[in-house]
C-alpha atoms as a PDB file:
ATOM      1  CA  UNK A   1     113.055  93.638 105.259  1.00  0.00           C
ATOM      2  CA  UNK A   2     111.266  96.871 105.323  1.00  0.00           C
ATOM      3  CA  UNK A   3     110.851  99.237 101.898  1.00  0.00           C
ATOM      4  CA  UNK A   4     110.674 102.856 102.825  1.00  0.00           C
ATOM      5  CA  UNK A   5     107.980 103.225 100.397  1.00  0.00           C
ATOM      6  CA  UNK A   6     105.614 101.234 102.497  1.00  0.00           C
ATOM      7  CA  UNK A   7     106.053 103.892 104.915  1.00  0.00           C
ATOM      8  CA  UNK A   8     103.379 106.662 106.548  1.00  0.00           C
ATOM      9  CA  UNK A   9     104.390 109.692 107.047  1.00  0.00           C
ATOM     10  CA  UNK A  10     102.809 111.947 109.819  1.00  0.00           C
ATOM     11  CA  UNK A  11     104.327 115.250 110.630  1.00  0.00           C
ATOM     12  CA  UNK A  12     102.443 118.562 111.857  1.00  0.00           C
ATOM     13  CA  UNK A  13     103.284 121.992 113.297  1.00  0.00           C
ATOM     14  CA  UNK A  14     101.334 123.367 115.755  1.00  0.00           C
ATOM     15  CA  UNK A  15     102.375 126.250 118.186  1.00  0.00           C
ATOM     16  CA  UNK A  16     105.418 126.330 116.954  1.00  0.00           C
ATOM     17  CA  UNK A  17     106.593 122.612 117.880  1.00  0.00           C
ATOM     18  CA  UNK A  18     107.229 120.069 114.797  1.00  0.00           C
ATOM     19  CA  UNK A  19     105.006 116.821 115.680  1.00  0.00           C
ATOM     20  CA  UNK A  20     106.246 113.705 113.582  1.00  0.00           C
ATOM     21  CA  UNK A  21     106.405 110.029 113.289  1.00  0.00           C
ATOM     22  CA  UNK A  22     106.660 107.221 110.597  1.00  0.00           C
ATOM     23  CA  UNK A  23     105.362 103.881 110.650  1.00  0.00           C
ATOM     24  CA  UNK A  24     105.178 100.873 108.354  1.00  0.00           C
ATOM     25  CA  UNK A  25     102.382  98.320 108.381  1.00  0.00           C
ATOM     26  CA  UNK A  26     101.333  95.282 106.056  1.00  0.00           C
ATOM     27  CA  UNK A  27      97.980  94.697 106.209  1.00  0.00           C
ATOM     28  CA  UNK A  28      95.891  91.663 105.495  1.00  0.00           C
ATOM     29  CA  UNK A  29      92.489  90.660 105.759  1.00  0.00           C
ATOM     30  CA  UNK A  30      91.747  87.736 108.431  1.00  0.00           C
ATOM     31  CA  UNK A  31      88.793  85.640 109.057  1.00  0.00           C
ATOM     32  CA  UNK A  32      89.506  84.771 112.478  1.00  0.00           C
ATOM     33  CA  UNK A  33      89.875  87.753 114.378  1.00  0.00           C
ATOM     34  CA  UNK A  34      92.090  90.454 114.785  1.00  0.00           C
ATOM     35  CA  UNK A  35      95.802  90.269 115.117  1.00  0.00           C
ATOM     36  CA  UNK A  36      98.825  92.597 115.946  1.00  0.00           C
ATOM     37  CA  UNK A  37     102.489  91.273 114.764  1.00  0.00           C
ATOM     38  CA  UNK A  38     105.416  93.236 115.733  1.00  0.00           C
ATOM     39  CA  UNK A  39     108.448  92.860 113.567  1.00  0.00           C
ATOM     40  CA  UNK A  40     110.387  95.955 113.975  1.00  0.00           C
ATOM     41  CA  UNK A  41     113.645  96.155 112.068  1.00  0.00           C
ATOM     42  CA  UNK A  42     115.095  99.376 112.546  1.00  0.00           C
ATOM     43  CA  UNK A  43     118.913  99.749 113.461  1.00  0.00           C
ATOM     44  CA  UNK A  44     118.754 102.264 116.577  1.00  0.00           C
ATOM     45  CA  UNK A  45     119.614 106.276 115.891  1.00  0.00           C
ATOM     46  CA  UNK A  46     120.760 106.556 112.450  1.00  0.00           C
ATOM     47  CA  UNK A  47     120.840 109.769 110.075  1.00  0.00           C
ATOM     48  CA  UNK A  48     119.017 112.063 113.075  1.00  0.00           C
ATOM     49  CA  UNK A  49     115.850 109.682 113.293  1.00  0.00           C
ATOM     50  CA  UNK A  50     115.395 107.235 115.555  1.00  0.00           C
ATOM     51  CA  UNK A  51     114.592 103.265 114.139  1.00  0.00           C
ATOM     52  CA  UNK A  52     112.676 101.192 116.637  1.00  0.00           C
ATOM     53  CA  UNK A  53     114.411  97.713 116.916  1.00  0.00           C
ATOM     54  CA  UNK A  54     113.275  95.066 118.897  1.00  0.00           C
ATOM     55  CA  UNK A  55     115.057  96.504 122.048  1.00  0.00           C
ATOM     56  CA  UNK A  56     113.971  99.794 123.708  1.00  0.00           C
ATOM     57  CA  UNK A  57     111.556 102.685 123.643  1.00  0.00           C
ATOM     58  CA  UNK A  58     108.397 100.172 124.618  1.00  0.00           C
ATOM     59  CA  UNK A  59     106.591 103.192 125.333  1.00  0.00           C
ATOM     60  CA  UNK A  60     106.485 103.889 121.709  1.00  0.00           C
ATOM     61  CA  UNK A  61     105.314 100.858 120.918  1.00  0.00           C
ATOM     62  CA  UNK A  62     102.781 100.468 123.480  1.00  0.00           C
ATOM     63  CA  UNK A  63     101.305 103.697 121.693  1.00  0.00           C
ATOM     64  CA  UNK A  64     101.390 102.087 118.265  1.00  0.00           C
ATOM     65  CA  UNK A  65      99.892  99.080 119.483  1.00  0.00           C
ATOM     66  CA  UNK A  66      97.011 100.807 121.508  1.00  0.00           C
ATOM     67  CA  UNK A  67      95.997 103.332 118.757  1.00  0.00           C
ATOM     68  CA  UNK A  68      95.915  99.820 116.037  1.00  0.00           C
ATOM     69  CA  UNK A  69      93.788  97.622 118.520  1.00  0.00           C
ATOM     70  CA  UNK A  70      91.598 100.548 118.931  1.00  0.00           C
ATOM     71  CA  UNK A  71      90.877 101.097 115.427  1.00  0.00           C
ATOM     72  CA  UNK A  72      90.356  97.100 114.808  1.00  0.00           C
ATOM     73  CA  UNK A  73      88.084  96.993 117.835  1.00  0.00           C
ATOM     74  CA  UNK A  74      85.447  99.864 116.581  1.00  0.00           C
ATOM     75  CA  UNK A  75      86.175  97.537 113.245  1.00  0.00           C
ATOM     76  CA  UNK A  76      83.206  95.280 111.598  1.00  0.00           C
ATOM     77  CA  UNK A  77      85.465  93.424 109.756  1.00  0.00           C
ATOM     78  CA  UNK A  78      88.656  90.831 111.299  1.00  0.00           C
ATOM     79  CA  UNK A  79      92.878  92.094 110.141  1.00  0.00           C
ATOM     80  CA  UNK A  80      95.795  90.844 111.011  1.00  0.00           C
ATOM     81  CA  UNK A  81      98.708  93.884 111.041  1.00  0.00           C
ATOM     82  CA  UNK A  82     102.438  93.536 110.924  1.00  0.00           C
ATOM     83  CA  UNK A  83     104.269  95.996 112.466  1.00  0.00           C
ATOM     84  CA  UNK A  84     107.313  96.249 110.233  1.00  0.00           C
ATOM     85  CA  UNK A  85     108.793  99.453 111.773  1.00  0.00           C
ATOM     86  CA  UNK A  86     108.569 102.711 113.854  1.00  0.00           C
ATOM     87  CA  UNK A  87     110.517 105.697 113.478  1.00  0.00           C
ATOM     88  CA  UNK A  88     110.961 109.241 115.109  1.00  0.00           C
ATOM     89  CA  UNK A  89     113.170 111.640 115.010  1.00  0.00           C
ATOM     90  CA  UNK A  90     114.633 113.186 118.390  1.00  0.00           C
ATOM     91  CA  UNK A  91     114.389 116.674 117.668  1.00  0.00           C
ATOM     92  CA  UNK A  92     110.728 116.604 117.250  1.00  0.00           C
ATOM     93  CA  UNK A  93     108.010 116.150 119.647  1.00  0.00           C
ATOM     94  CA  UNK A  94     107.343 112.127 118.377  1.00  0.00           C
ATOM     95  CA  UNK A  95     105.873 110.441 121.784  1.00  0.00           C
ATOM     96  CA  UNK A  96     103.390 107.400 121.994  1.00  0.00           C
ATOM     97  CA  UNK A  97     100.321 109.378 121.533  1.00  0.00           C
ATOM     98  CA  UNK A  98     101.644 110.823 118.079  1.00  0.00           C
ATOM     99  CA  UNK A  99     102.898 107.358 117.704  1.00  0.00           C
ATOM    100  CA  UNK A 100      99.812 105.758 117.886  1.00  0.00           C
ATOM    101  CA  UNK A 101      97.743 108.532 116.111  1.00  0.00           C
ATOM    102  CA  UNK A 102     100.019 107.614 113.017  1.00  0.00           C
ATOM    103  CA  UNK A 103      99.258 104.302 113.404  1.00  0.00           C
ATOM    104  CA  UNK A 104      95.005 104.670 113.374  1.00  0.00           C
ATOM    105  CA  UNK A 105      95.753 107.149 110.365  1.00  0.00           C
ATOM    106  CA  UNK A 106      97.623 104.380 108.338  1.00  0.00           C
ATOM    107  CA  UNK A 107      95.396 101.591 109.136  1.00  0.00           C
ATOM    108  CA  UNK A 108      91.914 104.234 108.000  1.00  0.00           C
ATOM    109  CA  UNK A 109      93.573 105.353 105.140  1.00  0.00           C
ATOM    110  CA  UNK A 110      92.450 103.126 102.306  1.00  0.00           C
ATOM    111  CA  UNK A 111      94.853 103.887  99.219  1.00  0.00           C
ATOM    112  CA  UNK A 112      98.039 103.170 101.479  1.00  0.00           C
ATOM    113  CA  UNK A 113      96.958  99.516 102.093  1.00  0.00           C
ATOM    114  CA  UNK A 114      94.761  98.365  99.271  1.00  0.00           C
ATOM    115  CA  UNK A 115      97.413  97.803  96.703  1.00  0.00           C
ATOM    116  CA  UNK A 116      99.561  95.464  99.350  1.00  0.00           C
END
C-alpha cells in the first residue's frame, strides 16, 4: 500500500504553463547490482490527478524508469528501487520527461530516502 507521505512532489511554472508530477519510491541499498521494481498502485483518474495503475500510460513509465536507471548508472554504489506509484494531473503539462526528471530528483535527494 502506498502512504502519501512517501511521496515527491515536483511542480514548476515556467512561461506560463504549470509543470507537475508525483512519484513514490522505496529505496534500499543492494550489493548485487542495480534494480528497478515497479509496483504501481494507483486507481486510474481520481480527484483531478491521474494514479498510474498497472494498466496504461507506459509512456509515463518508460520516463520514470529511464530517468532512475540513468541516475543508478552514473552511480558508484548498487540500489534496488520500488516504484510504488506515479501520479499527474491532466490539466498540467506532466509528460515522461517531467516524469522522469521527478524521478532522478527523488532518488539524488538524500533526506527523502535516508530515514526509509
Amino acid at each position: 500500500m502506498r502512504k502519501s507521505d512517501d511521496d515527491f512532489r515536483w511542480m514548476k511554472v515556467k512561461n506560463g504553463r504549470l509543470h507537475f508530477a508525483v512519484v513514490n519510491l522505496s529505496i534500499e541499498k543492494n550489493e548485487i547490482g542495480n534494480e528497478i521494481i515497479e509496483n504501481y498502485s494507483g486507481d486510474g483518474f481520481s480527484n483531478n490527478s491521474i494514479e498510474i495503475g498497472t494498466d496504461g500510460l507506459e509512456d509515463w513509465k518508460l520516463g520514470l524508469r529511464k530517468g532512475l536507471e540513468f541516475v543508478l548508472l552514473n552511480s558508484s554504489s548498487f540500489w534496488t528501487v520500488t516504484i510504488n506509484g506515479l501520479e499527474g494531473k491532466p490539466f498540467m503539462d506532466t509528460n515522461p520527461t517531467i516524469v522522469g526528471y521527478t524521478g532522478i530528483l527523488a532518488l539524488l535527494k538524500p533526506d527523502y530516502y535516508c530515514n526509509r
